[in-house]
Protein backbone atom coordinates (compact mmCIF):
# COMPACT_ATOMS: atom_id res chain seq x y z
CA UNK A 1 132.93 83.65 38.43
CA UNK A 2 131.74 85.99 41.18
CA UNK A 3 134.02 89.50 41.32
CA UNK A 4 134.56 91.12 43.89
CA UNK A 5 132.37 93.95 42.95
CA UNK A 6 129.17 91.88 42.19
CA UNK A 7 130.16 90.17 45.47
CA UNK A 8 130.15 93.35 47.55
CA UNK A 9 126.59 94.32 46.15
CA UNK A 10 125.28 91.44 46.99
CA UNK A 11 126.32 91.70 50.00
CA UNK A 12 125.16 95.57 50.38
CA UNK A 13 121.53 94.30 49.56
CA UNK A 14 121.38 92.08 51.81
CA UNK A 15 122.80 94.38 54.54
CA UNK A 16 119.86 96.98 53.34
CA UNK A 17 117.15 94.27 53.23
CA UNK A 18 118.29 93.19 56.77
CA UNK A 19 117.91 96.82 58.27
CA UNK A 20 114.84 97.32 56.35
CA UNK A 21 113.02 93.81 57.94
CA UNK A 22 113.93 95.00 61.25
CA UNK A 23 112.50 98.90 60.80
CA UNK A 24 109.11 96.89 59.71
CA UNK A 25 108.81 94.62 62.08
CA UNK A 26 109.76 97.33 64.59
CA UNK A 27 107.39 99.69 63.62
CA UNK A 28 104.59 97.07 63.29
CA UNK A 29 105.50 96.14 67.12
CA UNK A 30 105.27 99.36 68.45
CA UNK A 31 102.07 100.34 66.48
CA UNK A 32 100.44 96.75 67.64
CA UNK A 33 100.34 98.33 71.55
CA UNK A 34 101.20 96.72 74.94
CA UNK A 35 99.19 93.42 73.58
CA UNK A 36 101.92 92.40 70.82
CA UNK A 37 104.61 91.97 73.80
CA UNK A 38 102.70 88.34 74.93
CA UNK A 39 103.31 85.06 73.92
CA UNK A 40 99.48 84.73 72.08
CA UNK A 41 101.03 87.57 69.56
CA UNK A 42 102.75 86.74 66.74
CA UNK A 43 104.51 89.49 66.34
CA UNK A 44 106.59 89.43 69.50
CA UNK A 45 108.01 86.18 67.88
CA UNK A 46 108.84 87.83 64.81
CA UNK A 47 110.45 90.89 66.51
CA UNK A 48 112.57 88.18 68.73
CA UNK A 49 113.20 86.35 65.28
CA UNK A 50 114.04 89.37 63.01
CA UNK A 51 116.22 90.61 66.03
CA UNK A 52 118.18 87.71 66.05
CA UNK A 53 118.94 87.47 61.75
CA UNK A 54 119.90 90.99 62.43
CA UNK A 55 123.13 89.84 64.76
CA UNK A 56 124.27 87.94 62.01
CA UNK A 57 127.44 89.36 60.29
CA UNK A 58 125.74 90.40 56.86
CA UNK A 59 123.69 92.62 58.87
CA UNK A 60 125.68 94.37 61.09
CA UNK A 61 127.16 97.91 60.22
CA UNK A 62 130.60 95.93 59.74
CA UNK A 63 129.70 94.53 56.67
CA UNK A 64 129.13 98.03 54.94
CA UNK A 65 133.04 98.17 56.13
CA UNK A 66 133.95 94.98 54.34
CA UNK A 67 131.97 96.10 51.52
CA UNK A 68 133.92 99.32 51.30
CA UNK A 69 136.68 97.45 51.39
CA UNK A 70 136.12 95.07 48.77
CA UNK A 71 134.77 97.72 46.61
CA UNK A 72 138.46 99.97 46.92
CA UNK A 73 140.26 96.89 47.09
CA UNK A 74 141.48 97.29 50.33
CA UNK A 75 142.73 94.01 52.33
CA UNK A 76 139.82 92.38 54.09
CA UNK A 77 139.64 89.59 56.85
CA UNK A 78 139.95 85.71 55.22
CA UNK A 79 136.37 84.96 55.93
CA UNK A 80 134.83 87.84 54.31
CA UNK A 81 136.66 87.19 50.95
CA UNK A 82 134.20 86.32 47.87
């Protein structure tokens, strides 16, 4: 069975690897110039698609709260129980 400490790891990570995707993909945008904002580039589809993961809940700054939580065993919302 899954604790709720191995849980809230796993979830860290993935909050990490989230913010880390979009700093890369970022950075690789603005080095690529004014040419990687049209639709030939690929990255301006990345950037759009990396943006977009990022809005998902395991990547927003709340789920370093629900991970603090988990970890002190503090009550959390329904959803975000392991």
């Amino acid at each position: 069975p899954i604790t709720n400490l191995s849980g809230a790891r796993v979830r860290a990570m993935v909050a990490w690897a989230h913010t880390e995707c979009v700093e890369i993909v970022n950075d690789a945008f603005g080095l690529a110039g004014s040419n990687a904002m049209y639709r030939s580039s690929a990255l301006q589809r990345r950037l759009r698609d990396v943006r977009t993961a990022a809005q998902h809940v395991s990547a927003t700054a709340e789920i370093y709260q629900i991970v603090g939580a988990l970890v002190t065993g503090q009550d959390v919302p329904p959803a975000a129980r392991i």
